[in-house]
C-alpha atoms as a PDB file:
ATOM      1  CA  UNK A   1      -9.283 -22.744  19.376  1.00  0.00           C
ATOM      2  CA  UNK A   2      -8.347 -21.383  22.807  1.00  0.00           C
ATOM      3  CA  UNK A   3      -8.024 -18.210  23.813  1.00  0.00           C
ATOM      4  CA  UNK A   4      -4.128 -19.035  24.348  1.00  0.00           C
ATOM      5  CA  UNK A   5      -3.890 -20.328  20.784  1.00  0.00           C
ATOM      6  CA  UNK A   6      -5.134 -16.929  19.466  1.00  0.00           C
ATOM      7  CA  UNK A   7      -2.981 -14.760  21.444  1.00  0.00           C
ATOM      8  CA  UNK A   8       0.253 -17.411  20.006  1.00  0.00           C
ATOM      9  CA  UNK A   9      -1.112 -16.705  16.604  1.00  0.00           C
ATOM     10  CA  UNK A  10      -0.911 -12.483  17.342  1.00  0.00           C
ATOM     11  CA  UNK A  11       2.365 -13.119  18.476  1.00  0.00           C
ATOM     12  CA  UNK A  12       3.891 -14.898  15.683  1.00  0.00           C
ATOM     13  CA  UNK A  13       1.606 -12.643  12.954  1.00  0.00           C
ATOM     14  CA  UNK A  14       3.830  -9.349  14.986  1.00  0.00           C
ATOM     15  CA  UNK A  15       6.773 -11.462  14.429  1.00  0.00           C
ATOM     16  CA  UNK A  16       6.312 -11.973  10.939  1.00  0.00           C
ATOM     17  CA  UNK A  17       5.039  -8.344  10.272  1.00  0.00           C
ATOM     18  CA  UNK A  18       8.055  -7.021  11.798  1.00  0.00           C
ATOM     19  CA  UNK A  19      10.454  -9.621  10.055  1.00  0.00           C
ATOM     20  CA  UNK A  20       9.098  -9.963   6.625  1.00  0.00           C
ATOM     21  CA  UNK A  21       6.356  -7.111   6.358  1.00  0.00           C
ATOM     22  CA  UNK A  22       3.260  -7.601   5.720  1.00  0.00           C
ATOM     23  CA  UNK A  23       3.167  -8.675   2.025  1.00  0.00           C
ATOM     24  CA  UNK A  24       5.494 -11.384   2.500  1.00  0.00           C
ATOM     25  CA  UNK A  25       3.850 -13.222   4.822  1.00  0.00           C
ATOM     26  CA  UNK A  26       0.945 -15.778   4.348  1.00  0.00           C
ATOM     27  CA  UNK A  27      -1.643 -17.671   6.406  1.00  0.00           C
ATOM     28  CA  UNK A  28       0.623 -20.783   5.530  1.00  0.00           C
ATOM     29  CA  UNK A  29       3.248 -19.330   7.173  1.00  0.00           C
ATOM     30  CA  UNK A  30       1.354 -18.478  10.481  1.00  0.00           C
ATOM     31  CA  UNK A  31      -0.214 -21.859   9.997  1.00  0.00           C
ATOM     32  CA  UNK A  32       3.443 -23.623   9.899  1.00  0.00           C
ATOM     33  CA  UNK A  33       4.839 -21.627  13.135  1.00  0.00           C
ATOM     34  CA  UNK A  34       2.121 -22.159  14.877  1.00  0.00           C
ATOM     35  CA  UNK A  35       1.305 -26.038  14.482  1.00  0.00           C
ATOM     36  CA  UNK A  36      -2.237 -25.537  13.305  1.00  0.00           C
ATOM     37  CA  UNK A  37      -4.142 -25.661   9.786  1.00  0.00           C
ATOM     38  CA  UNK A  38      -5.124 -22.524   8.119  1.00  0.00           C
ATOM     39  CA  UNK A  39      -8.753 -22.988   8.382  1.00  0.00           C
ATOM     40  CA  UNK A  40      -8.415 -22.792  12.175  1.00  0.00           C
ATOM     41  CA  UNK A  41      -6.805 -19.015  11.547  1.00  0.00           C
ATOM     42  CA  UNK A  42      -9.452 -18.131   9.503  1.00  0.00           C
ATOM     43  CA  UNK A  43     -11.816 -18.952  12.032  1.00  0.00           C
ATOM     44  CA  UNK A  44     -10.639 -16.235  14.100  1.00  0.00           C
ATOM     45  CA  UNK A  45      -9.218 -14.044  11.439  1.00  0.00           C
ATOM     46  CA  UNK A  46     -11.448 -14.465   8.206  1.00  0.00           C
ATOM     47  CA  UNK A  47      -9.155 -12.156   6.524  1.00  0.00           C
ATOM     48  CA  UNK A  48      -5.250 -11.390   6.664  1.00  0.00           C
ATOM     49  CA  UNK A  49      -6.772  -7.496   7.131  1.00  0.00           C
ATOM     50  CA  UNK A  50      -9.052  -8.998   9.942  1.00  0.00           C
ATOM     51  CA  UNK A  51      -5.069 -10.121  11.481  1.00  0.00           C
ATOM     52  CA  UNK A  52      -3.442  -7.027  10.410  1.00  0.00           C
ATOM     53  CA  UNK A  53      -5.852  -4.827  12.566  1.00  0.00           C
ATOM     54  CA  UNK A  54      -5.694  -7.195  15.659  1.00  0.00           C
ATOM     55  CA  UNK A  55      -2.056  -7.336  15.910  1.00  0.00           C
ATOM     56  CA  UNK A  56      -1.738  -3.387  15.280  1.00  0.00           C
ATOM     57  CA  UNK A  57      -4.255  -2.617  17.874  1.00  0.00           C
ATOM     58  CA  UNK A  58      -2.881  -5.287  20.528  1.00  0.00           C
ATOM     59  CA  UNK A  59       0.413  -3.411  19.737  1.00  0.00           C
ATOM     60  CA  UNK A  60      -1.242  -0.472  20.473  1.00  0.00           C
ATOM     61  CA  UNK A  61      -2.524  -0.755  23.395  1.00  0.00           C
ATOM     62  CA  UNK A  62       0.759  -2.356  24.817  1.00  0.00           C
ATOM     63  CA  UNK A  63       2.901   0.422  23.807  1.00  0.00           C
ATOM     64  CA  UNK A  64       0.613   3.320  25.196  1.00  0.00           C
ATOM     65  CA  UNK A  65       1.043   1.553  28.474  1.00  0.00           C
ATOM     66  CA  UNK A  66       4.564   1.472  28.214  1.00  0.00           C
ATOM     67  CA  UNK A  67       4.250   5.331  27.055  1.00  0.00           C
ATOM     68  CA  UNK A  68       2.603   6.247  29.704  1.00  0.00           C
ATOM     69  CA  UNK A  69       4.889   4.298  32.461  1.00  0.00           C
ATOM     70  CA  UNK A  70       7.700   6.335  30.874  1.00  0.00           C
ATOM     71  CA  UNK A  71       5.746   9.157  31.184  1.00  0.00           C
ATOM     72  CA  UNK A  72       5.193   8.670  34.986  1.00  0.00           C
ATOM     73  CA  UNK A  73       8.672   8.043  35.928  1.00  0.00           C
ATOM     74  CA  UNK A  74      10.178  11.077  38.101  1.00  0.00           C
ATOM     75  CA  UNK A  75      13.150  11.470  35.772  1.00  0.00           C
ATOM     76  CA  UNK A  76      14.159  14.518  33.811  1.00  0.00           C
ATOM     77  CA  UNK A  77      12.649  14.831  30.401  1.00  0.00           C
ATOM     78  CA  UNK A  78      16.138  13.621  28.649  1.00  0.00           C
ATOM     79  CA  UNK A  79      15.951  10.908  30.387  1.00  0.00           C
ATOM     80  CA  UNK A  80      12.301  10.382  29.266  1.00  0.00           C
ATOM     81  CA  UNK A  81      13.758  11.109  25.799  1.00  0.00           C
ATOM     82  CA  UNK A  82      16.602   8.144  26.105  1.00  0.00           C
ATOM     83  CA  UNK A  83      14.270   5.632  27.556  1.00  0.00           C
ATOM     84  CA  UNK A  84      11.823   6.317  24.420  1.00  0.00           C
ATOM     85  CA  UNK A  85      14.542   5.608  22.083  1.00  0.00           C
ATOM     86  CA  UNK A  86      15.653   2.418  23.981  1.00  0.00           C
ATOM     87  CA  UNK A  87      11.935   0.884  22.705  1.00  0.00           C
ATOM     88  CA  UNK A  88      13.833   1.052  19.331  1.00  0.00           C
ATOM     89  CA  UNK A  89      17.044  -0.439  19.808  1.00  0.00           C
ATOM     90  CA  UNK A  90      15.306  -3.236  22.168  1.00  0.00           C
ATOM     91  CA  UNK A  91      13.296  -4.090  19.179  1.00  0.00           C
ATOM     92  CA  UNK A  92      15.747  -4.817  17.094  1.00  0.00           C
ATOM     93  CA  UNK A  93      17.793  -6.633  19.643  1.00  0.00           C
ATOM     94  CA  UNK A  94      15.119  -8.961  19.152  1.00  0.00           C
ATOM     95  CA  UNK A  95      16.034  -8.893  15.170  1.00  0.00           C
ATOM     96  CA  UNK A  96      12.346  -7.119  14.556  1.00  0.00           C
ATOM     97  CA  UNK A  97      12.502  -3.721  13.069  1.00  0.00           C
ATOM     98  CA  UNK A  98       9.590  -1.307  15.137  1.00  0.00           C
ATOM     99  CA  UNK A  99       6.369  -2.374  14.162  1.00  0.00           C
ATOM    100  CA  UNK A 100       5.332   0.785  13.258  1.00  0.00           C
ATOM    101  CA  UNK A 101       8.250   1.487  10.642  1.00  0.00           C
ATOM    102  CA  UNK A 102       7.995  -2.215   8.803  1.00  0.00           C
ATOM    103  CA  UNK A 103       4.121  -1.516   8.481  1.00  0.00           C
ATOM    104  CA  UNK A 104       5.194   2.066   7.130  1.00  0.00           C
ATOM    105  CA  UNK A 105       7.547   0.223   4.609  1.00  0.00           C
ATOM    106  CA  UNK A 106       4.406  -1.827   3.450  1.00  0.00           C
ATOM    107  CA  UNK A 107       2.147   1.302   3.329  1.00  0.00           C
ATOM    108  CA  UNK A 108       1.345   0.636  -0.642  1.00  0.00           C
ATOM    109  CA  UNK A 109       0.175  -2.974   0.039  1.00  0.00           C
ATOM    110  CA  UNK A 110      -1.785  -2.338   3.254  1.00  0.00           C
ATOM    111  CA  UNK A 111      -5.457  -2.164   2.948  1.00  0.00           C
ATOM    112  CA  UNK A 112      -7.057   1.337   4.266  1.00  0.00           C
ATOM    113  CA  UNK A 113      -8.167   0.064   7.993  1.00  0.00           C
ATOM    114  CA  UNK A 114      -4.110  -0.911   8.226  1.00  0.00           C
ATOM    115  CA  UNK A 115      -3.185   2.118   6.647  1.00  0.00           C
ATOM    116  CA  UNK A 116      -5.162   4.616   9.218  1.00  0.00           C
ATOM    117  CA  UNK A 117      -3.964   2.606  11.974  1.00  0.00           C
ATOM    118  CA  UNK A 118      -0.360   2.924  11.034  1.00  0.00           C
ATOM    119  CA  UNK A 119      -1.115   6.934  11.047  1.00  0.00           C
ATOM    120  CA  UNK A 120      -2.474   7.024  14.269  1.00  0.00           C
ATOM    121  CA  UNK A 121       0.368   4.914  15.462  1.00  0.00           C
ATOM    122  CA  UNK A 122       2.578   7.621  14.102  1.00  0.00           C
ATOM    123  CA  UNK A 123       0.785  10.240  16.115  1.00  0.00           C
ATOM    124  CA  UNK A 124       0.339   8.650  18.846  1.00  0.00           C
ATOM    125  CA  UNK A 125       4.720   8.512  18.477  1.00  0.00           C
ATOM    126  CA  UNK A 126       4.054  11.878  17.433  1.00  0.00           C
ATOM    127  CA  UNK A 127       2.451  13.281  20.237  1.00  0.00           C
ATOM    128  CA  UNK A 128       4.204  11.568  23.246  1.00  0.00           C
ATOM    129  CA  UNK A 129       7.224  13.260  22.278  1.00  0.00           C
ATOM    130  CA  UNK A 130       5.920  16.604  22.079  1.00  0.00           C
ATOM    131  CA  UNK A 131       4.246  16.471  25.029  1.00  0.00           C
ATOM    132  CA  UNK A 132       7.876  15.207  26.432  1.00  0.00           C
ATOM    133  CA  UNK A 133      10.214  17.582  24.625  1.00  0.00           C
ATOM    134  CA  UNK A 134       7.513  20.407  25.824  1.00  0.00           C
ATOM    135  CA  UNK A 135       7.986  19.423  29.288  1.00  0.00           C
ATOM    136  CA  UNK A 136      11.524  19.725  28.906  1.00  0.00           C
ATOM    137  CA  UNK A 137      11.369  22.902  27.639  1.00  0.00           C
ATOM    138  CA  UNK A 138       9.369  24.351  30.468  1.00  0.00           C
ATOM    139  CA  UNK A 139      11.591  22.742  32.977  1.00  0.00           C
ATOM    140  CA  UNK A 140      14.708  24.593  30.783  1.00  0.00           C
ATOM    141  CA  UNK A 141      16.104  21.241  30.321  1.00  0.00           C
ATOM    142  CA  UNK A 142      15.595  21.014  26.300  1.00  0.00           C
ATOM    143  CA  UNK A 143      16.075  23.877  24.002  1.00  0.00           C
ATOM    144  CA  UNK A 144      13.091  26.074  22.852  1.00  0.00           C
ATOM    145  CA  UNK A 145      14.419  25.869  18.614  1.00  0.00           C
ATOM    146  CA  UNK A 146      13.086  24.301  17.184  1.00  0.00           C
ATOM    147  CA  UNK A 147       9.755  23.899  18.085  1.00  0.00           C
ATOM    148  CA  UNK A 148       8.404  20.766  20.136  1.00  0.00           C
ATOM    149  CA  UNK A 149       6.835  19.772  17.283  1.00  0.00           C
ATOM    150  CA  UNK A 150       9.802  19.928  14.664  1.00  0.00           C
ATOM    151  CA  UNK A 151      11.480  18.365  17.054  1.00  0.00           C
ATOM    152  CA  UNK A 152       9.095  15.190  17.866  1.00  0.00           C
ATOM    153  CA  UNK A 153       9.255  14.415  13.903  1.00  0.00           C
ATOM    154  CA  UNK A 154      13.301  14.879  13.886  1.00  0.00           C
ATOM    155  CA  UNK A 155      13.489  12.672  16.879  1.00  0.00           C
ATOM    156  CA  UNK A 156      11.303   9.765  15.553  1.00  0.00           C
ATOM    157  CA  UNK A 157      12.747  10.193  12.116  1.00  0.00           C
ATOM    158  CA  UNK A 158      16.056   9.901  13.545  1.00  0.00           C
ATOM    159  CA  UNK A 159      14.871   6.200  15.296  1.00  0.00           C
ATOM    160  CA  UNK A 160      12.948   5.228  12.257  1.00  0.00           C
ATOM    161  CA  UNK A 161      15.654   5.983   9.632  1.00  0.00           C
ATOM    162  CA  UNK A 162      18.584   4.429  12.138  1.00  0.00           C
ATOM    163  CA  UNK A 163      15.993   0.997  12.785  1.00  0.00           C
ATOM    164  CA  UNK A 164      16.011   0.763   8.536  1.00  0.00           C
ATOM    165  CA  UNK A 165      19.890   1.234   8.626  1.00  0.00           C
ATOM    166  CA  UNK A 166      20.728  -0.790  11.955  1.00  0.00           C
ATOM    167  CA  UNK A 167      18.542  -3.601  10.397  1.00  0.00           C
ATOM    168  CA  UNK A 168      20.492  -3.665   7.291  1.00  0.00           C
ATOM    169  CA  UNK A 169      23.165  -3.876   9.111  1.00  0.00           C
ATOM    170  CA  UNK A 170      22.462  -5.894  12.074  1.00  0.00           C
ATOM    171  CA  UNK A 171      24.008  -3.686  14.536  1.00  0.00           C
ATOM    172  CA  UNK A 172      21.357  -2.395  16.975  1.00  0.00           C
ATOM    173  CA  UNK A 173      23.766  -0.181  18.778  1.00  0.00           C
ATOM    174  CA  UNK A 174      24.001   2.078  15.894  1.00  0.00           C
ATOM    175  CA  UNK A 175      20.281   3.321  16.986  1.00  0.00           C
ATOM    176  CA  UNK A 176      21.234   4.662  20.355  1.00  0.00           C
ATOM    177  CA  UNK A 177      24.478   6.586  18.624  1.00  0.00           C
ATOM    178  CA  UNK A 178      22.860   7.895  16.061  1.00  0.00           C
ATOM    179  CA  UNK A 179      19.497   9.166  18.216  1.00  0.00           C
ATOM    180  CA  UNK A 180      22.008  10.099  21.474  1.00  0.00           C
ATOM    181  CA  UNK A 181      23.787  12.605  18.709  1.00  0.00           C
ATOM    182  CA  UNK A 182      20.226  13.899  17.818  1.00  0.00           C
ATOM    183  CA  UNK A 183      19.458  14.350  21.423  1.00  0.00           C
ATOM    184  CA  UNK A 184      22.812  16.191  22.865  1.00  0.00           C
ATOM    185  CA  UNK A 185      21.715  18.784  20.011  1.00  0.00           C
ATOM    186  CA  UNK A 186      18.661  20.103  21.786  1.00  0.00           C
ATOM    187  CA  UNK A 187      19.824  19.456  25.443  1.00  0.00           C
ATOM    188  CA  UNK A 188      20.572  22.679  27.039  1.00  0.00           C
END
């Protein structure tokens, strides 16, 4: 197996995580969209866990870049705000939910490596939008109440609990409505 064949398999294993979570999905399912037997997944991933951990932490690593390009940009820390939220509604624009939130929805049914990973992926949400809102406040761009860190957990609560109902619904816009509302509350 090539090293192209086992970044296709990552790809459609996100894809399936973020369609059908993580309990719904099977190696024979991977091994159909992919065109290859299921013995030459296991080969690379023994386990589903062994898959689970890969595609989280190749996830990882791709969104901290794109964190910390947002993070970079010489724009106002609203704008910072906005452009973190668009990551949401671009997701499901793809008709994926975040990969974060379906692996969230599967938290009973993950094994414990998945399950710490999906934590730090929180925090890692967590913290970039402290750090963010805190700039903001400094600058006197964002509102001081509540706190930077109330507000990081209203703000990604906000994108998780739209992506669950803009999913349902299969109307992505309803994301950036329902986070912009969030966000002209603590815009000074």
């Amino acid at each position: 197996m090539t090293t192209d064949t086992k970044t296709l398999l990552l790809q459609e294993a996100e894809t399936l995580l973020r369609t059908r979570g993580y309990a719904a999905f099977s190696y024979a399912d991977l091994s159909e969209r992919v065109g290859i037997r299921k013995a030459s997944i296991h080969h690379h991933f023994p386990t589903k866990e062994d898959l689970g951990v890969a595609v989280i932490d190749t996830y990882l690593e791709r969104f901290k870049e794109d964190l910390d390009e947002l993070a970079s940009k010489p724009v106002n820390a609203a704008a910072k705000l906005a452009g973190y939220g668009d990551f949401f509604a671009s997701s499901l624009c793809d008709h994926m939910m975040p990969l974060c939130g379906a692996l969230a929805a599967d938290s009973s049914e993950l094994p414990p490596s998945m399950q710490k990973r999906v934590s730090k992926f929180f925090q890692l949400h967590l913290d970039w939008l402290q750090e963010a809102i805190a700039e903001g406040i400094r600058e006197k761009e964002l509102k001081a109440e509540p706190s930077a860190a109330r507000t990081a957990v209203l703000l990604l609560s906000t994108l998780q609990g739209a992506s669950i109902v803009a999913w349902a619904l299969t109307d992505p816009s309803l994301i950036k409505r329902a986070y912009g509302q969030v966000l002209e509350t603590i815009i000074r």
